[in-house]
N, C-alpha and C. Protein backbone atom coordinates (compact mmCIF):
# COMPACT_ATOMS: atom_id res chain seq x y z
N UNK A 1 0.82 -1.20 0.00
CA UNK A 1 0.00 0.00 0.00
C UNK A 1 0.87 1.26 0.00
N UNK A 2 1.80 1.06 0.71
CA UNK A 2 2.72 2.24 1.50
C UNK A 2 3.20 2.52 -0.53
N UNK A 3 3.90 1.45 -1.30
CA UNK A 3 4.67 1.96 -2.69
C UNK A 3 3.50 1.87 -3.58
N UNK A 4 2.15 2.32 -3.50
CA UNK A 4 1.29 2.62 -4.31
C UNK A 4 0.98 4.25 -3.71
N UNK A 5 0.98 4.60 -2.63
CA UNK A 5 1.12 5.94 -2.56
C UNK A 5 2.56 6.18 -2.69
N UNK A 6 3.71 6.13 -2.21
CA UNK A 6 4.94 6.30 -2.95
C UNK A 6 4.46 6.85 -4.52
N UNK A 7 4.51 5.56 -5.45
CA UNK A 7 4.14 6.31 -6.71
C UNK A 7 3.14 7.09 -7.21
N UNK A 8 2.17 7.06 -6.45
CA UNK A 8 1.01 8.27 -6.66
C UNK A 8 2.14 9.71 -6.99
N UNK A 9 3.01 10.03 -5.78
CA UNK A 9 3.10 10.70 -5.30
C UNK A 9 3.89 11.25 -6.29
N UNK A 10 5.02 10.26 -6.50
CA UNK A 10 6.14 10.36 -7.35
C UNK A 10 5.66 10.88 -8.70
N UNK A 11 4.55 10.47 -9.32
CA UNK A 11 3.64 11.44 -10.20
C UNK A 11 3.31 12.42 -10.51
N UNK A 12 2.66 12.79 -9.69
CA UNK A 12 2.20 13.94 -9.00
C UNK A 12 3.42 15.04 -8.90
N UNK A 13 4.96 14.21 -8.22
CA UNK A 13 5.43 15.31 -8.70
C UNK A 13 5.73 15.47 -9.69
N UNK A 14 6.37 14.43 -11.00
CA UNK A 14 6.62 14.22 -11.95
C UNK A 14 5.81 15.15 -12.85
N UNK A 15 4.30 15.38 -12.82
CA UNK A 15 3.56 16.13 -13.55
C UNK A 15 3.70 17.48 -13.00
N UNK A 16 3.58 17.99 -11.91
CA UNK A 16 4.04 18.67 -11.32
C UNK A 16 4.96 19.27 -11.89
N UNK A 17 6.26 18.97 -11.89
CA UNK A 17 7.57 19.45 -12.30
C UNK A 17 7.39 19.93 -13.79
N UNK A 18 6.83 18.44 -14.70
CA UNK A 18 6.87 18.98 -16.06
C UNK A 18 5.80 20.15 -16.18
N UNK A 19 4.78 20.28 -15.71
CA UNK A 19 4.10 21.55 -15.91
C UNK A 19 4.58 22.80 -15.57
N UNK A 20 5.26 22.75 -14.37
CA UNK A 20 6.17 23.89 -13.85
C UNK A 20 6.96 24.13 -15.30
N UNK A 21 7.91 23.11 -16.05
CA UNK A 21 9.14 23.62 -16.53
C UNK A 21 8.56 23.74 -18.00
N UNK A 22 7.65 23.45 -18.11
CA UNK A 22 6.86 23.79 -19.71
C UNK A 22 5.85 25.52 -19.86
N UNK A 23 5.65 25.86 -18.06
CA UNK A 23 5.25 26.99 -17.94
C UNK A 23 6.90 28.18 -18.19
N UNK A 24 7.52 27.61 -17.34
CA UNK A 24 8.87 28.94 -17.19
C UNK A 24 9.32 28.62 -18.73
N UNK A 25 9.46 27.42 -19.55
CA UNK A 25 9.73 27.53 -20.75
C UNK A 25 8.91 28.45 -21.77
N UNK A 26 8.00 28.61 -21.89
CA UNK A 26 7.24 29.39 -22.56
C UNK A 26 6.96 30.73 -21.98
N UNK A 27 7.38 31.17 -20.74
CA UNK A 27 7.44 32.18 -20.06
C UNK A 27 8.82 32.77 -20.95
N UNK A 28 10.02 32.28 -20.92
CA UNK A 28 11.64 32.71 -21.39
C UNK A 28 11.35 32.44 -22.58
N UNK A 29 10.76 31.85 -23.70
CA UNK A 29 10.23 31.80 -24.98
C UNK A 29 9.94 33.27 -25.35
N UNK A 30 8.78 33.35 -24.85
CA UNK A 30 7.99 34.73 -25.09
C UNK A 30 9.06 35.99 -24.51
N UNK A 31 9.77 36.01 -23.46
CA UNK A 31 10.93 37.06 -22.71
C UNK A 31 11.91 37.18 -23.72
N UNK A 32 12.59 35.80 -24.15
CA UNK A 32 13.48 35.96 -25.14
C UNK A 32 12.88 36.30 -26.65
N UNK A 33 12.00 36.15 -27.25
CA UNK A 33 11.56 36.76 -28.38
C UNK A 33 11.01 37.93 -28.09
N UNK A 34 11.15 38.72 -27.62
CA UNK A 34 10.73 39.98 -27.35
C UNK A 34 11.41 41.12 -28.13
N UNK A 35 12.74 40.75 -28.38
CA UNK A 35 13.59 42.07 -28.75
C UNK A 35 13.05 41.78 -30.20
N UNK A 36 12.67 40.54 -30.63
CA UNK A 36 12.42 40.21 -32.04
C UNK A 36 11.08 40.77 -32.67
N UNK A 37 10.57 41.12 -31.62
CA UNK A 37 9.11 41.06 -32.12
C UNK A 37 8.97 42.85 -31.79
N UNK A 38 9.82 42.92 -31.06
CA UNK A 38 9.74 45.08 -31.16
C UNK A 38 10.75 45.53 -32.08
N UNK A 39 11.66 44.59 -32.80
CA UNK A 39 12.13 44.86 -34.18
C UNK A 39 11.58 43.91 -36.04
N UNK A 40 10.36 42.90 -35.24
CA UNK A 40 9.65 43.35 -36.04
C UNK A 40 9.71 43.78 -37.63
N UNK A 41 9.33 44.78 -37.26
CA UNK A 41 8.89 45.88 -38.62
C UNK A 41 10.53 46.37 -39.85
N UNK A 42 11.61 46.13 -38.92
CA UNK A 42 12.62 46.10 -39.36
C UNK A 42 12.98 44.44 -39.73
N UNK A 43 13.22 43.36 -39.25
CA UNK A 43 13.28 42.29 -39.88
C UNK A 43 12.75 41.69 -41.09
N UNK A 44 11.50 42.62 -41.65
CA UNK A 44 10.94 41.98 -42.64
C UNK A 44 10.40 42.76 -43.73
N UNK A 45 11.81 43.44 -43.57
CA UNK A 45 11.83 44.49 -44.49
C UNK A 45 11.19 45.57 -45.42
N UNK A 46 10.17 46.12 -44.64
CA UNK A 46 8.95 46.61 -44.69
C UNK A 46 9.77 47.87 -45.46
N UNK A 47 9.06 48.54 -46.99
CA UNK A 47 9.73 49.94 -47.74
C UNK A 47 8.96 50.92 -46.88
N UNK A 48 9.81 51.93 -46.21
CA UNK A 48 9.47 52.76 -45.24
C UNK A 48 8.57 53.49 -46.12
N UNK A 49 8.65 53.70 -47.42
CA UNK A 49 7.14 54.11 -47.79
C UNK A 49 6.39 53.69 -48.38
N UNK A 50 5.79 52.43 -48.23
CA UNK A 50 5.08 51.73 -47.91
C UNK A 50 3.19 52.04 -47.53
N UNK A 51 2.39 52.22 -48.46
CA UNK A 51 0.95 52.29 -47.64
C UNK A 51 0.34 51.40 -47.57
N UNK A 52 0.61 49.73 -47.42
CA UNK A 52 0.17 48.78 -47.22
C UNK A 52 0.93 47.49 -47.09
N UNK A 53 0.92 46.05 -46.10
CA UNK A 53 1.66 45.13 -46.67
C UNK A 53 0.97 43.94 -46.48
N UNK A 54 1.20 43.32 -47.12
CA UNK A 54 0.18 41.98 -47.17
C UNK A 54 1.40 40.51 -46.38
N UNK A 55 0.61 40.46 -45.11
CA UNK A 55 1.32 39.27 -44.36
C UNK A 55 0.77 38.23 -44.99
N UNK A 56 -0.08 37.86 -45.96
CA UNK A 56 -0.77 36.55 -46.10
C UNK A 56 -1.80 36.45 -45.23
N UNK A 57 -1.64 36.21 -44.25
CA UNK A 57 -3.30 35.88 -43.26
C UNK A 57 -3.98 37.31 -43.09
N UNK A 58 -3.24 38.69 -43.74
CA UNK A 58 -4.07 39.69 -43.36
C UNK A 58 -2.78 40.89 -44.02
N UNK A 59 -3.57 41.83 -44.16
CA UNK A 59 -2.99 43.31 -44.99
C UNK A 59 -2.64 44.15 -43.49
N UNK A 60 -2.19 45.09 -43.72
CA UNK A 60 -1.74 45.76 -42.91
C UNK A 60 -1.45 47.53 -43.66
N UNK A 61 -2.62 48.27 -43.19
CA UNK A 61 -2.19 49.63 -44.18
C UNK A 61 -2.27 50.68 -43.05
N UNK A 62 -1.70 51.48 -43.61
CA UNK A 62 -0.77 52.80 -43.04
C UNK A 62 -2.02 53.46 -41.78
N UNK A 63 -3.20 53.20 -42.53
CA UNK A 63 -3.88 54.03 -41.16
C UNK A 63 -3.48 55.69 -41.02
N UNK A 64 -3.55 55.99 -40.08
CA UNK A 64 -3.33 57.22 -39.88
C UNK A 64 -2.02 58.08 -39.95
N UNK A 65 -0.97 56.62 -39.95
CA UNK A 65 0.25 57.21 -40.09
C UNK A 65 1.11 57.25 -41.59
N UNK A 66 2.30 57.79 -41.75
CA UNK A 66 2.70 58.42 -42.74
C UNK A 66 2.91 56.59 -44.00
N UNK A 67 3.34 55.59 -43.05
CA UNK A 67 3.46 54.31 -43.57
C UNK A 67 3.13 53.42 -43.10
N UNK A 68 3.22 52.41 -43.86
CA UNK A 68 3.11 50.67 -42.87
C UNK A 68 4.51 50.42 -41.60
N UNK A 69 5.90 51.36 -42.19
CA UNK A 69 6.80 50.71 -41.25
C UNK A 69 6.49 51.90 -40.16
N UNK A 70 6.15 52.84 -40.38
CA UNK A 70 6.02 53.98 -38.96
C UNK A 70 4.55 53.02 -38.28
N UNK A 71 3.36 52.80 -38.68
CA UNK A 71 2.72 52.35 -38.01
C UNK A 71 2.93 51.26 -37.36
N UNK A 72 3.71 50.14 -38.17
CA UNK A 72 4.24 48.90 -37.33
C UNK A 72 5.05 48.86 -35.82
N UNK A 73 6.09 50.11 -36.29
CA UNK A 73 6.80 50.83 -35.60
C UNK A 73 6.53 51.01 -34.75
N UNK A 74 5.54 52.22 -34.02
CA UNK A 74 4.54 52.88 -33.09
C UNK A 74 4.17 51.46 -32.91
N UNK A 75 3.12 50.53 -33.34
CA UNK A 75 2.30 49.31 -32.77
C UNK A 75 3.30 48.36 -31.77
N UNK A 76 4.29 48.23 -32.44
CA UNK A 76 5.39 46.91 -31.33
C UNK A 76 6.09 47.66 -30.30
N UNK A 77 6.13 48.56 -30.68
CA UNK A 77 6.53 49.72 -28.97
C UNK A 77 5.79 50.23 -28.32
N UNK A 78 4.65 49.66 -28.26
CA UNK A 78 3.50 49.57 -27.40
C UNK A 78 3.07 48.38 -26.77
N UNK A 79 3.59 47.54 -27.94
CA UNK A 79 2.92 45.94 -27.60
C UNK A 79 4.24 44.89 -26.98
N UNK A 80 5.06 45.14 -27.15
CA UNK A 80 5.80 44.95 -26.16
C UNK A 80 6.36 45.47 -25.09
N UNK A 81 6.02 46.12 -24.38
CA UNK A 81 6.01 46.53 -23.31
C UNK A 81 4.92 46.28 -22.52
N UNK A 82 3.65 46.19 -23.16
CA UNK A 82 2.35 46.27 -22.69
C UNK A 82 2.39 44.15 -22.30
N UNK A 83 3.04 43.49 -23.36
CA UNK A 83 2.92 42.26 -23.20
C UNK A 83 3.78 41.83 -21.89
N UNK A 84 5.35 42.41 -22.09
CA UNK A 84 5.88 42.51 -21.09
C UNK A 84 5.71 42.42 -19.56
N UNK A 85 5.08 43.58 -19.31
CA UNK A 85 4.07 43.91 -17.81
C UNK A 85 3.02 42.89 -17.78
N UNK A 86 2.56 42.13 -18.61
CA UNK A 86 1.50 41.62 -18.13
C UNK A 86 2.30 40.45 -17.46
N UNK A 87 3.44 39.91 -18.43
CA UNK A 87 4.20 38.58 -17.87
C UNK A 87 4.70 38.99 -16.57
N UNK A 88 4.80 39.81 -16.58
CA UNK A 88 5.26 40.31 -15.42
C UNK A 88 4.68 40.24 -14.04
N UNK A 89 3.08 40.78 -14.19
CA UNK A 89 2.43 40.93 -13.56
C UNK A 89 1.57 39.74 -13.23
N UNK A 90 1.61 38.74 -13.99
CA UNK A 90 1.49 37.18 -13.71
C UNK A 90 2.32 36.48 -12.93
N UNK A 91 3.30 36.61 -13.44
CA UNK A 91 4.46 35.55 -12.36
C UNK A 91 4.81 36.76 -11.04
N UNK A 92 4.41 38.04 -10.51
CA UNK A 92 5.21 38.09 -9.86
C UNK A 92 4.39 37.73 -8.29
N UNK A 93 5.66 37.50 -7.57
CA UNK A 93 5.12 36.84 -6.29
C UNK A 93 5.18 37.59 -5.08
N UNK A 94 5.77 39.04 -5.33
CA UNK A 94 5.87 40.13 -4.23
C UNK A 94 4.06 41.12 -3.66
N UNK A 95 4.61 41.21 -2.90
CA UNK A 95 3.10 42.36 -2.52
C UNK A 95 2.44 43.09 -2.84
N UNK A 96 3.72 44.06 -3.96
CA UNK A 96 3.37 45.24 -4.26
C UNK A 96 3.01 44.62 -6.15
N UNK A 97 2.52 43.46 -6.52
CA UNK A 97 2.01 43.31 -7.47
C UNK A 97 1.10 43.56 -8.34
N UNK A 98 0.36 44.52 -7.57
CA UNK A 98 -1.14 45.35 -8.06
C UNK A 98 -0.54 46.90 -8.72
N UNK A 99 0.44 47.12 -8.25
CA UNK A 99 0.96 48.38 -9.05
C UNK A 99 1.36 48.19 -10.03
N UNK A 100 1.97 46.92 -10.69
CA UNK A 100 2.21 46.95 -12.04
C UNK A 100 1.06 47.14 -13.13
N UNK A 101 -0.15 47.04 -12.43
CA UNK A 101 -1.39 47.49 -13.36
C UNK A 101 -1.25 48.52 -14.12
N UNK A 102 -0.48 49.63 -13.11
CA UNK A 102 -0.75 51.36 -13.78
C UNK A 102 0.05 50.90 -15.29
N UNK A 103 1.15 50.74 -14.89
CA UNK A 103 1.63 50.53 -16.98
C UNK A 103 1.17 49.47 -17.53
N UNK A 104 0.21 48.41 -17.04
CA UNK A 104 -0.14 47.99 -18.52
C UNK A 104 -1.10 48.44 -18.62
N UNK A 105 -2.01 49.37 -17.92
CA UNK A 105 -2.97 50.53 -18.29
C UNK A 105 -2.39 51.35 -19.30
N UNK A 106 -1.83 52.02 -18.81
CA UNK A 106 -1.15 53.05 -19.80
C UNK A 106 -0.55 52.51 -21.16
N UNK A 107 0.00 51.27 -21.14
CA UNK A 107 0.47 50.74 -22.25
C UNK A 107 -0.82 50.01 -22.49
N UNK A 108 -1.46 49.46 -22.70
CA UNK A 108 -3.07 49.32 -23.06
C UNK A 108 -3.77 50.31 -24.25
N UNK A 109 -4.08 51.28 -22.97
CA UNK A 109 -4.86 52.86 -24.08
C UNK A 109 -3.79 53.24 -24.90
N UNK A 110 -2.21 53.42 -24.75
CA UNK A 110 -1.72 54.11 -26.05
C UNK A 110 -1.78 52.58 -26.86
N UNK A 111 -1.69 51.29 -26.75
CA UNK A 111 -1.78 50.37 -28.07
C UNK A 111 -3.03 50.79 -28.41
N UNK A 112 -4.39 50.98 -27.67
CA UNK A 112 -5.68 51.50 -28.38
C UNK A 112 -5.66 52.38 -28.97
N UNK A 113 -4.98 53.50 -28.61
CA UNK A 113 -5.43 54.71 -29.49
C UNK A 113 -4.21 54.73 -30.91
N UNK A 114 -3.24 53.49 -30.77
CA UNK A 114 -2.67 53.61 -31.72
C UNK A 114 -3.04 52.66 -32.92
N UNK A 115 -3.80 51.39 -32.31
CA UNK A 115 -4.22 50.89 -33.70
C UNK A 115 -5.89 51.02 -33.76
N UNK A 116 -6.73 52.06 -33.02
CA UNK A 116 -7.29 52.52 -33.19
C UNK A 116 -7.80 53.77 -34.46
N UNK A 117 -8.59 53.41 -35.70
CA UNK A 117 -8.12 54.24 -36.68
C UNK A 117 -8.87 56.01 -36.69
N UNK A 118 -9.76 55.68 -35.26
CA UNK A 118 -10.30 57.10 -35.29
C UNK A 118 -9.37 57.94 -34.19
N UNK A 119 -8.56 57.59 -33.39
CA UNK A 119 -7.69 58.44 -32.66
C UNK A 119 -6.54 59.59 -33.78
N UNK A 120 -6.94 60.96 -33.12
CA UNK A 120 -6.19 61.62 -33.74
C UNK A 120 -4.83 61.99 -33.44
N UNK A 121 -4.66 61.48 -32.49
CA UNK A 121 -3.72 61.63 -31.11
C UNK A 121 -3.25 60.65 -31.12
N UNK A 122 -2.12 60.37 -30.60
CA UNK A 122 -1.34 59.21 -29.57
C UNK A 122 -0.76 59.38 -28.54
N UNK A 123 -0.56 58.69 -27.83
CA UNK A 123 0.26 59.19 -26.43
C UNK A 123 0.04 60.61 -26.02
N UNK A 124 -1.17 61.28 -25.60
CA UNK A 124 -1.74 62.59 -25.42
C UNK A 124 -2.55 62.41 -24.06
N UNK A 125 -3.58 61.48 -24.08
CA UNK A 125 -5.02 61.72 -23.27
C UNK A 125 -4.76 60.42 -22.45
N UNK A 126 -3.92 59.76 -22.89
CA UNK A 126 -4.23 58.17 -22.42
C UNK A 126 -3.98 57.99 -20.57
N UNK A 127 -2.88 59.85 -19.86
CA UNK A 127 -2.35 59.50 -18.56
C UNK A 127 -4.30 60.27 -17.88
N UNK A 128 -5.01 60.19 -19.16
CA UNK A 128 -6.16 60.76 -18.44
C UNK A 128 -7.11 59.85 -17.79
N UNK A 129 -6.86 58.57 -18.69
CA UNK A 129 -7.82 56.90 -18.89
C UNK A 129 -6.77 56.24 -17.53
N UNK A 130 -5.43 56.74 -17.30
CA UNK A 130 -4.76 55.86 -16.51
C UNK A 130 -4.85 56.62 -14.85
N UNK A 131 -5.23 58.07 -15.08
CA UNK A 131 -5.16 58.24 -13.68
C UNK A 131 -6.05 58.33 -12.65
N UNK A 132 -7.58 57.23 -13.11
CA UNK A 132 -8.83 56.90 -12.42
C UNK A 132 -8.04 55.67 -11.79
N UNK A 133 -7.41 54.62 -12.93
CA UNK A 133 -6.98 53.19 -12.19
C UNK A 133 -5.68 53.39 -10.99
N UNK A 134 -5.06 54.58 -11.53
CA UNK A 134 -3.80 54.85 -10.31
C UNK A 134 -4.71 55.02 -9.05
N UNK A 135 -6.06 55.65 -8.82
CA UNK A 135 -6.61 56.12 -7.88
C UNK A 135 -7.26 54.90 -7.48
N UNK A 136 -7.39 54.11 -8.03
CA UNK A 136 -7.50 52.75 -7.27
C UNK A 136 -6.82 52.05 -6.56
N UNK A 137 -5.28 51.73 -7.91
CA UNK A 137 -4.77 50.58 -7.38
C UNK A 137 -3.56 51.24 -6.28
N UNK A 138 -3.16 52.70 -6.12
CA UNK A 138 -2.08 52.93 -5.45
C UNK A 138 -2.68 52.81 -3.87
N UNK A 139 -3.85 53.16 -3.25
CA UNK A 139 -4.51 53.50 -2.16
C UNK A 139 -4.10 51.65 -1.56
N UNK A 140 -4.41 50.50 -2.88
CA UNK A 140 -4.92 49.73 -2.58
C UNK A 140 -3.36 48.77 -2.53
N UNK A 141 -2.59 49.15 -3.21
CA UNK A 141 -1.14 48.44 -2.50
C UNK A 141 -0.63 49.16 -1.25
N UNK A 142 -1.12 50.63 -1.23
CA UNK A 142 -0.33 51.48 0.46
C UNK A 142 -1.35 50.90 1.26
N UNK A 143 -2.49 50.23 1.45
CA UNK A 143 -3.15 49.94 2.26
C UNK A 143 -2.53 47.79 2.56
N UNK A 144 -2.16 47.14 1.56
CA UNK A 144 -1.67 45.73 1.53
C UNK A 144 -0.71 45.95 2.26
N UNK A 145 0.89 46.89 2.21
CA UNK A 145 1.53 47.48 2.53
C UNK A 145 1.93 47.93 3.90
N UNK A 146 0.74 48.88 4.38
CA UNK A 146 0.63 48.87 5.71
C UNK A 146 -0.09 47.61 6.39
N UNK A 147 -0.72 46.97 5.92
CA UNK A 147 -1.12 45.93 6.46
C UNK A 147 0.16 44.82 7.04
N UNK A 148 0.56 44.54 5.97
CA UNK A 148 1.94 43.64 6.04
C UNK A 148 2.80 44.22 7.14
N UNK A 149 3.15 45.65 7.09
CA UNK A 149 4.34 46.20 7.81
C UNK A 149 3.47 45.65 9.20
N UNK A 150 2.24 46.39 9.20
CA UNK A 150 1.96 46.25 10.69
C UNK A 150 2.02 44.72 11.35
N UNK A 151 1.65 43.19 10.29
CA UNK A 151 1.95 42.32 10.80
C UNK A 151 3.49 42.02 10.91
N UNK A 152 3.95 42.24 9.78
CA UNK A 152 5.19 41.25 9.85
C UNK A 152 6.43 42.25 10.51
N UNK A 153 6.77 43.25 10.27
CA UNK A 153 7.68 44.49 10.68
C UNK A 153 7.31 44.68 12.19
N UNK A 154 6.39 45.07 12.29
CA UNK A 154 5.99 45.94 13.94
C UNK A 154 5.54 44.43 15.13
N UNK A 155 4.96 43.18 14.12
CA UNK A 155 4.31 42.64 15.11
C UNK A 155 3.39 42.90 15.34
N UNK A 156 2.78 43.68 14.90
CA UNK A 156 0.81 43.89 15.27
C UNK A 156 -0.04 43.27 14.03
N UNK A 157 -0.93 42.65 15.22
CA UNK A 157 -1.55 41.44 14.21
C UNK A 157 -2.97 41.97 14.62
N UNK A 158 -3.74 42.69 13.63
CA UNK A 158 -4.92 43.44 13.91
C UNK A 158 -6.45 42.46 14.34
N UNK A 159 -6.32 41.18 14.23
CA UNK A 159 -6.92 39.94 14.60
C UNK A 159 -6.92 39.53 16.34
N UNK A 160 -5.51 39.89 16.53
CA UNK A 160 -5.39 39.91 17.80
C UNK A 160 -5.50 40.86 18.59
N UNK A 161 -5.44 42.34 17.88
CA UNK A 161 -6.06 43.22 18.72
C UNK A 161 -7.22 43.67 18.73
N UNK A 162 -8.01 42.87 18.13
CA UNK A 162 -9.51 42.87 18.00
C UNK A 162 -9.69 41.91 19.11
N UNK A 163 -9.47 40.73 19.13
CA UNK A 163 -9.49 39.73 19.92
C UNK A 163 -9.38 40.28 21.35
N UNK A 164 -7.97 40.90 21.77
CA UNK A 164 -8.17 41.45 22.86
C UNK A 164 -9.41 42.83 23.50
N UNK A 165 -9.40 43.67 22.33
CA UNK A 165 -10.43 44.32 23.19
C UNK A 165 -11.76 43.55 23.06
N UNK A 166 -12.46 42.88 22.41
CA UNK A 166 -13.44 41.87 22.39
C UNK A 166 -13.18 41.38 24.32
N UNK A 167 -12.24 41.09 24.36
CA UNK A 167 -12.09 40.32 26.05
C UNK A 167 -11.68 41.56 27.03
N UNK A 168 -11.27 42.70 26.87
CA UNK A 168 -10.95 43.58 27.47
C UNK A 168 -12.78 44.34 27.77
N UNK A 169 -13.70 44.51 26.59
CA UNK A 169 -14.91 45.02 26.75
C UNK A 169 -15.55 43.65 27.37
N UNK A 170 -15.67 42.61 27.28
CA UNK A 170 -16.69 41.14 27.85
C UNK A 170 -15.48 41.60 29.52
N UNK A 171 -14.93 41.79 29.85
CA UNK A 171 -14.27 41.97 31.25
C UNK A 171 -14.93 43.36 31.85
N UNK A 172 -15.16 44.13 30.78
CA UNK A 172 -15.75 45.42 31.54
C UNK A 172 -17.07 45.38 31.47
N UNK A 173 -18.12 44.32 31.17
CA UNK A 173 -19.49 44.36 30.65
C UNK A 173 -19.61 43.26 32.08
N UNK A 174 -19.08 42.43 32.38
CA UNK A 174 -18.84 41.31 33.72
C UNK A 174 -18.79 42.05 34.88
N UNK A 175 -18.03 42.98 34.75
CA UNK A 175 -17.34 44.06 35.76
C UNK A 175 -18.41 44.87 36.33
N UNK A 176 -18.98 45.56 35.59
CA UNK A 176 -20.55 46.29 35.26
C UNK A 176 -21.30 45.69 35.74
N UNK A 177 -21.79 44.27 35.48
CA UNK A 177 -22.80 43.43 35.78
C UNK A 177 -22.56 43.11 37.37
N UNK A 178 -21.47 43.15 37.84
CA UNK A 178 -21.14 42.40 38.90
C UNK A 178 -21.34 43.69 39.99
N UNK A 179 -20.95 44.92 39.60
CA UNK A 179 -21.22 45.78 40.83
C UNK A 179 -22.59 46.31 40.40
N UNK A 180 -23.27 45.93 39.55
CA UNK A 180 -24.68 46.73 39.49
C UNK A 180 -25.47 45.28 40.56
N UNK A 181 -25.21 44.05 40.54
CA UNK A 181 -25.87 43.12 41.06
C UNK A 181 -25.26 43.35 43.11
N UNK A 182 -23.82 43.44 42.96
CA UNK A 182 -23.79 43.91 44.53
C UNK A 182 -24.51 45.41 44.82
N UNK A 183 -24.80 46.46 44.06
CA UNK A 183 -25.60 47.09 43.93
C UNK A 183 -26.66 47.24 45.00
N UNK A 184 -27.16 46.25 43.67
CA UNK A 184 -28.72 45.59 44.08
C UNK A 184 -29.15 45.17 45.22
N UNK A 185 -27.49 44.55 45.66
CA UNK A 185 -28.03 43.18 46.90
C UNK A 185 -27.59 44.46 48.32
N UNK A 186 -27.08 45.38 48.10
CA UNK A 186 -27.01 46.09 49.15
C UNK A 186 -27.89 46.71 49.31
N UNK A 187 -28.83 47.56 48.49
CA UNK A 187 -30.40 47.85 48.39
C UNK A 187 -31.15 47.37 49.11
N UNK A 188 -31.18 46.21 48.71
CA UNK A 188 -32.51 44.69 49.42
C UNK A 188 -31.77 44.83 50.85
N UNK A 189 -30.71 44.86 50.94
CA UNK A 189 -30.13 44.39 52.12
C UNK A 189 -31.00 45.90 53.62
N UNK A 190 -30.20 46.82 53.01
CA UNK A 190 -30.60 48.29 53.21
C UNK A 190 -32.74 48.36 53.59
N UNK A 191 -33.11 47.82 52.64
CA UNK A 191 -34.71 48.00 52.66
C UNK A 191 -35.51 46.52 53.51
């Protein structure tokens, strides 16, 4: 019985492990093709004047900007960075992990307003779309923040000081009860 859980187990980690190392593999996949994919528009030799290019699964035209390689251009220096932060903001395992939101906000609305074909603008309005979510998420890591410091730094564990005045007020409500009842009994005693 005992080497049928043994190998359960041994499984378990076995799958375990390979899922772990097929995740960080495709994690450093995507990290390491990165410089490739924000140069892009230069690898594949796009004629800087250019008002259209045909990838095969789909065209690609100038839009609002002067070409296909300025728009490609503008698009992967948005989109990698924006892809970036998100990997980022997936694997990371620290506290202050909710602040990496603000830039892939911001890198978000400028990829919108850049392959967006009615924006007249780029990189203009977008710290306007990003500074409702800063007013969220900054309050809401200085508040995780102080939380943490106060447990783990100072030692105050706000559970336990609830706990205590919970027994500090049931001691003064006992306390109360007990001289309002000798009170009483000196009254009766008195009458």
């Amino acid at each position: 019985m005992k080497d049928k859980v043994r190998n359960v187990s041994k499984d378990a980690n076995k799958k375990s492990y390979i899922r772990r190392f097929t995740i960080d593999g495709v994690l450093i996949v995507l990290i390491g093709l990165s410089p490739f994919v924000a140069y892009f528009y230069d690898i594949i030799n796009i004629p800087t004047d250019a008002p259209s290019w045909d990838f095969g699964l789909f065209v690609l035209n100038k839009g609002q900007f002067s070409s296909v390689y300025i728009a490609l251009w503008i698009i992967l220096g948005k989109l990698v960075p924006f892809y970036l932060f998100v990997l980022w903001f997936l694997t990371c395992k620290q506290w202050w992990y909710h602040i990496i939101l603000v830039p892939i906000a911001m890198y978000a609305f400028q990829l919108f307003s850049a392959i967006n074909r009615g924006s007249q603008f780029i990189d203009e309005v977008e710290i306007y779309w990003v500074i409702p979510i800063l007013m969220i998420v900054a309050p809401t890591v200085y508040w995780i923040r102080i939380r943490l410091f106060d447990k783990l730094i100072y030692g105050i564990d706000l559970k336990e000081i609830e706990r205590e005045l919970d027994e500090y007020k049931q001691k003064e409500r006992e306390e109360r009860r007990r001289r309002d009842e000798e009170r009483k009994k000196r009254l009766s005693d008195i009458h």
